[in-house]
C-alpha atoms as a PDB file:
ATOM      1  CA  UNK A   1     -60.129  49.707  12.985  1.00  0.00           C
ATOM      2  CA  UNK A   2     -60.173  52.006  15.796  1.00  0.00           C
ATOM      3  CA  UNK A   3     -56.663  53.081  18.099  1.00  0.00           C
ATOM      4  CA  UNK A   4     -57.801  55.783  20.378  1.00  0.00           C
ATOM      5  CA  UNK A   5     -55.008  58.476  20.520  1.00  0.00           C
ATOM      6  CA  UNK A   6     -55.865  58.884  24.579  1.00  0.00           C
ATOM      7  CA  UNK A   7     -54.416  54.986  25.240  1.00  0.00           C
ATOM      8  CA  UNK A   8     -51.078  53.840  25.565  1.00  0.00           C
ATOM      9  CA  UNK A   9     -51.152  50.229  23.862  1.00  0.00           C
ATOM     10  CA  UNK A  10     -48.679  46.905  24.571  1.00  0.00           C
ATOM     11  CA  UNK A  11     -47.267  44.741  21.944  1.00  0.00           C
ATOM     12  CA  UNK A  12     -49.422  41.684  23.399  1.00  0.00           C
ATOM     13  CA  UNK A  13     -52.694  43.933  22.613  1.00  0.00           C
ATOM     14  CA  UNK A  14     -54.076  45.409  25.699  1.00  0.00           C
ATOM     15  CA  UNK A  15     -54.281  49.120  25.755  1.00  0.00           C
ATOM     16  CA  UNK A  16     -54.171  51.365  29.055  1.00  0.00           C
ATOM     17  CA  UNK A  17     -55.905  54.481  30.080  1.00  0.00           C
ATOM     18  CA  UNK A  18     -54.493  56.624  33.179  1.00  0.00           C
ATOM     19  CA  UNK A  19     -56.239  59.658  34.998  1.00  0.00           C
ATOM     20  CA  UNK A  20     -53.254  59.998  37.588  1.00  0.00           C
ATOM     21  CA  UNK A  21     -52.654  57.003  39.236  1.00  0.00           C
ATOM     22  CA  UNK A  22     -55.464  55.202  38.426  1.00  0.00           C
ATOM     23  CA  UNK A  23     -55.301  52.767  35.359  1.00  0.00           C
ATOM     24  CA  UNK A  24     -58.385  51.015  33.075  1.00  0.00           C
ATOM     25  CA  UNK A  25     -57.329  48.242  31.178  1.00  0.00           C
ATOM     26  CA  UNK A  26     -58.679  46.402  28.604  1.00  0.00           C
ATOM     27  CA  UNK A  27     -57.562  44.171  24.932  1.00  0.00           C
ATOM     28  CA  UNK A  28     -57.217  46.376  22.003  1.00  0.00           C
ATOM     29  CA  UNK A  29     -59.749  46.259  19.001  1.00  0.00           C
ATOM     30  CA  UNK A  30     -57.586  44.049  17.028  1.00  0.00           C
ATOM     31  CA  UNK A  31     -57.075  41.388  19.773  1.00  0.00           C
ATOM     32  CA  UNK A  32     -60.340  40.630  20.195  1.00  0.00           C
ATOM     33  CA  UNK A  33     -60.683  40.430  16.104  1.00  0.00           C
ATOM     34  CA  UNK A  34     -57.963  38.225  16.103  1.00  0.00           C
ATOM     35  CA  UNK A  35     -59.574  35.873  19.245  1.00  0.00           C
ATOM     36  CA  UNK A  36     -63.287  35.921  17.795  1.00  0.00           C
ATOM     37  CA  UNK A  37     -66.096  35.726  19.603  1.00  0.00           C
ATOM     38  CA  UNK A  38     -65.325  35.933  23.405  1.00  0.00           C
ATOM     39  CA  UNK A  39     -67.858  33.695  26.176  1.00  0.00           C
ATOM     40  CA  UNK A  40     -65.608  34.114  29.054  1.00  0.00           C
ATOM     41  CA  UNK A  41     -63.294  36.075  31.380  1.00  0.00           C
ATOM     42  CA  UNK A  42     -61.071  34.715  33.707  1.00  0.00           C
ATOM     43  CA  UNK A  43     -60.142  37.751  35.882  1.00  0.00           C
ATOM     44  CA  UNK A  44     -58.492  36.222  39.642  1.00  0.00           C
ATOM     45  CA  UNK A  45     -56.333  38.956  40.819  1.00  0.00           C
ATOM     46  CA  UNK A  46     -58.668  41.406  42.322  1.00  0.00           C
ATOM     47  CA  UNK A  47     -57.032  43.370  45.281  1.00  0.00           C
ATOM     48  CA  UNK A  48     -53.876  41.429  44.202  1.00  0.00           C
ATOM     49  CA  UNK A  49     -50.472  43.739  43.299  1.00  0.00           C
ATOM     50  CA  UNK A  50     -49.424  42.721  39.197  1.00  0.00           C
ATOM     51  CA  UNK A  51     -45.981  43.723  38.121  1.00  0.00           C
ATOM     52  CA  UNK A  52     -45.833  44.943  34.266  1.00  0.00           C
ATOM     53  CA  UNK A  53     -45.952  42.137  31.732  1.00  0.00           C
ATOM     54  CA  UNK A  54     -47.134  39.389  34.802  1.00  0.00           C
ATOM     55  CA  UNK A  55     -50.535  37.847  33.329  1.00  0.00           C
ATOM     56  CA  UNK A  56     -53.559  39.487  34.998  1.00  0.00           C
ATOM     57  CA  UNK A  57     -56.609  36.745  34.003  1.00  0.00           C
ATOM     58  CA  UNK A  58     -57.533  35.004  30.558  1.00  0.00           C
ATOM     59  CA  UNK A  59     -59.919  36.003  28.082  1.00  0.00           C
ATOM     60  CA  UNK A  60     -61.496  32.763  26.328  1.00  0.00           C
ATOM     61  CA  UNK A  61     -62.940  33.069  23.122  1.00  0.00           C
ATOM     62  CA  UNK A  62     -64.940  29.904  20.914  1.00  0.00           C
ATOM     63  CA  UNK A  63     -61.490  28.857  19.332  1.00  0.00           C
ATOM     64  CA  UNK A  64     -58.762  29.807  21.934  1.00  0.00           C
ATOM     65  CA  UNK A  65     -57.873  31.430  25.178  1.00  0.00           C
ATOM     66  CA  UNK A  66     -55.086  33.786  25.420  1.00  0.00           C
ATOM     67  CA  UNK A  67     -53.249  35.801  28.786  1.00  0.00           C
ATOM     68  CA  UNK A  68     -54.002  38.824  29.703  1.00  0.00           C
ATOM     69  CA  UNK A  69     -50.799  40.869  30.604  1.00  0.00           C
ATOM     70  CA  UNK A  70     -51.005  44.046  32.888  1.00  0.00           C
ATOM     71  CA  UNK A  71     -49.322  46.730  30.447  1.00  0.00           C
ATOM     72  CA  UNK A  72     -47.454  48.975  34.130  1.00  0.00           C
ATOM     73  CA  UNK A  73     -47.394  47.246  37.345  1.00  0.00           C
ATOM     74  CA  UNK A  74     -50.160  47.911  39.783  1.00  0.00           C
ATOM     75  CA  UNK A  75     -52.504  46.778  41.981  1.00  0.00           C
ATOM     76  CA  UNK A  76     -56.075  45.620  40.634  1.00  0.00           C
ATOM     77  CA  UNK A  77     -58.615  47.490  42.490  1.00  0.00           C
ATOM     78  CA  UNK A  78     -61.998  46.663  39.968  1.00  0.00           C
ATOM     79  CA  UNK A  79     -63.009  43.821  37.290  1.00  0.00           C
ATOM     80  CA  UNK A  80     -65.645  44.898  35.018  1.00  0.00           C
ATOM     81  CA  UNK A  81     -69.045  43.644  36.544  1.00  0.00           C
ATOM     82  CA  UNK A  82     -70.603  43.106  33.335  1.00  0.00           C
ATOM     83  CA  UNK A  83     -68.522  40.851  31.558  1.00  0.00           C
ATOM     84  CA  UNK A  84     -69.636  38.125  33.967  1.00  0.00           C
ATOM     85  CA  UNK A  85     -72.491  38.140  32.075  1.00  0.00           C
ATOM     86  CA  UNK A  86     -72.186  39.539  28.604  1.00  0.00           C
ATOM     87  CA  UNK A  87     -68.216  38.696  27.882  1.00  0.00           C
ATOM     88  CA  UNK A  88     -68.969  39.871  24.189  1.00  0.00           C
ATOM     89  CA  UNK A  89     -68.994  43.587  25.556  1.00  0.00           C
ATOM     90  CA  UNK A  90     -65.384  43.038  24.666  1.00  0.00           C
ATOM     91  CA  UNK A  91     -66.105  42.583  21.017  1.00  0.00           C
ATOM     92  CA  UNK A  92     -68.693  45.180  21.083  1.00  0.00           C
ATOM     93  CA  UNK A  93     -67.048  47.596  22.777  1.00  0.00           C
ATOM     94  CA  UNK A  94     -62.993  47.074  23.347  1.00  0.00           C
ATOM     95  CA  UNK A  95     -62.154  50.355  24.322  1.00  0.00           C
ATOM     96  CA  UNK A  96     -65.178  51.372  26.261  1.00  0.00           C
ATOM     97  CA  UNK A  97     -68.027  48.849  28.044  1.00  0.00           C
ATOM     98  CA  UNK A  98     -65.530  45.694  27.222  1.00  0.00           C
ATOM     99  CA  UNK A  99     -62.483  47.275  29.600  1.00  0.00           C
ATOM    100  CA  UNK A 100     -61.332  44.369  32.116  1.00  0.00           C
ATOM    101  CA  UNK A 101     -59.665  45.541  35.063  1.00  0.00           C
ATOM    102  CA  UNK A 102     -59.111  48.948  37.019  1.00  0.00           C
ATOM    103  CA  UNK A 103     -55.773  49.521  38.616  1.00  0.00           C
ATOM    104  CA  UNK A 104     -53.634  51.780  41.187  1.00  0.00           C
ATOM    105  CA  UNK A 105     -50.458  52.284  39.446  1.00  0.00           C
ATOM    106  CA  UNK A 106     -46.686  52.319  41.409  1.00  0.00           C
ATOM    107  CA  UNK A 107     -45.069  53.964  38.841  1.00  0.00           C
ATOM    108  CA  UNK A 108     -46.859  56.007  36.399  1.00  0.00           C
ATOM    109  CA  UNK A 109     -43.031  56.979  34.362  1.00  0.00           C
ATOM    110  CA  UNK A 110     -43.755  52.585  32.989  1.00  0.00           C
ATOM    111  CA  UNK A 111     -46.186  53.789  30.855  1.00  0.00           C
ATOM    112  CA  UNK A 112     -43.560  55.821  28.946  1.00  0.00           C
ATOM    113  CA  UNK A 113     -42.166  52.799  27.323  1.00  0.00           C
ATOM    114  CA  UNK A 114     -45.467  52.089  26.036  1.00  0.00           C
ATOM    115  CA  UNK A 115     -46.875  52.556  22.103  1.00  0.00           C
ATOM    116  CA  UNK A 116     -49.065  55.480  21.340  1.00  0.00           C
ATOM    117  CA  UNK A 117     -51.596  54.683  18.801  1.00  0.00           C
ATOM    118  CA  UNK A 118     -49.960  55.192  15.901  1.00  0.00           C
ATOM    119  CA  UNK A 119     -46.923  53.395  17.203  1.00  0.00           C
ATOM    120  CA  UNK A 120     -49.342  50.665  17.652  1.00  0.00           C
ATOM    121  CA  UNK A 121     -51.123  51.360  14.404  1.00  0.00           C
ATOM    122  CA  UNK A 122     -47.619  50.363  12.759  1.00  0.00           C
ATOM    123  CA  UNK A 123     -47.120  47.924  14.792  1.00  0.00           C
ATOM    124  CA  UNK A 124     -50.279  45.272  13.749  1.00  0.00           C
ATOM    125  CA  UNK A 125     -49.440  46.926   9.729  1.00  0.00           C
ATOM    126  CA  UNK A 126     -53.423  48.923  10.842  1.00  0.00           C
END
């Protein structure tokens, strides 16, 4: 399994990549092992401010559908285009075509209380 060393990563699974202010956000490798094959994404709060931990959208996979929770508060500026139409970019491709949602972050000192990969690593026994 892979935990890129460049993310910060939440104990619900999503992982978080900042340049600055600006956030991408997407579900970890192991989340979307553990959900199976994903056919949609429920992504409503374009343009809309999240706070940290606040669900963001639902990702629904053939067996279940689970929250989404924004890993820093922020507001959502972009939803990944293509997982309209190919939602399995998310099994594919977790950390890299399957992101979900791009984000202006208030305060960029939240992420600090975030896991690092091998925090994470531990975390899921990886």
């Amino acid at each position: 399994m892979d935990f890129p060393a460049g993310l910060k990563y939440t104990k619900d699974h999503e992982w978080i990549k900042v340049d600055g202010n600006e956030a991408v956000i997407g579900i970890t490798e192991f989340a979307q092992r553990e959900l199976g094959d994903i056919v949609y994404i429920d992504i409503t709060s374009l343009g809309k401010e999240v706070a940290k931990d606040e669900v963001f959208g639902t990702v629904e996979a053939v067996k279940t559908v689970s929250d989404l929770f924004m890993p820093a508060g922020g507001t959502i500026t972009e939803v990944n285009p293509a997982l309209d139409s190919q939602p399995e970019l998310v099994n594919t491709d977790p950390y890299g075509d399957g992101w979900m949602v791009k984000a202006t972050l208030q305060d960029v000192s939240a992420l600090d209380s975030l896991l690092s990969a091998d925090s994470y690593k531990a975390l899921i026994g990886g």
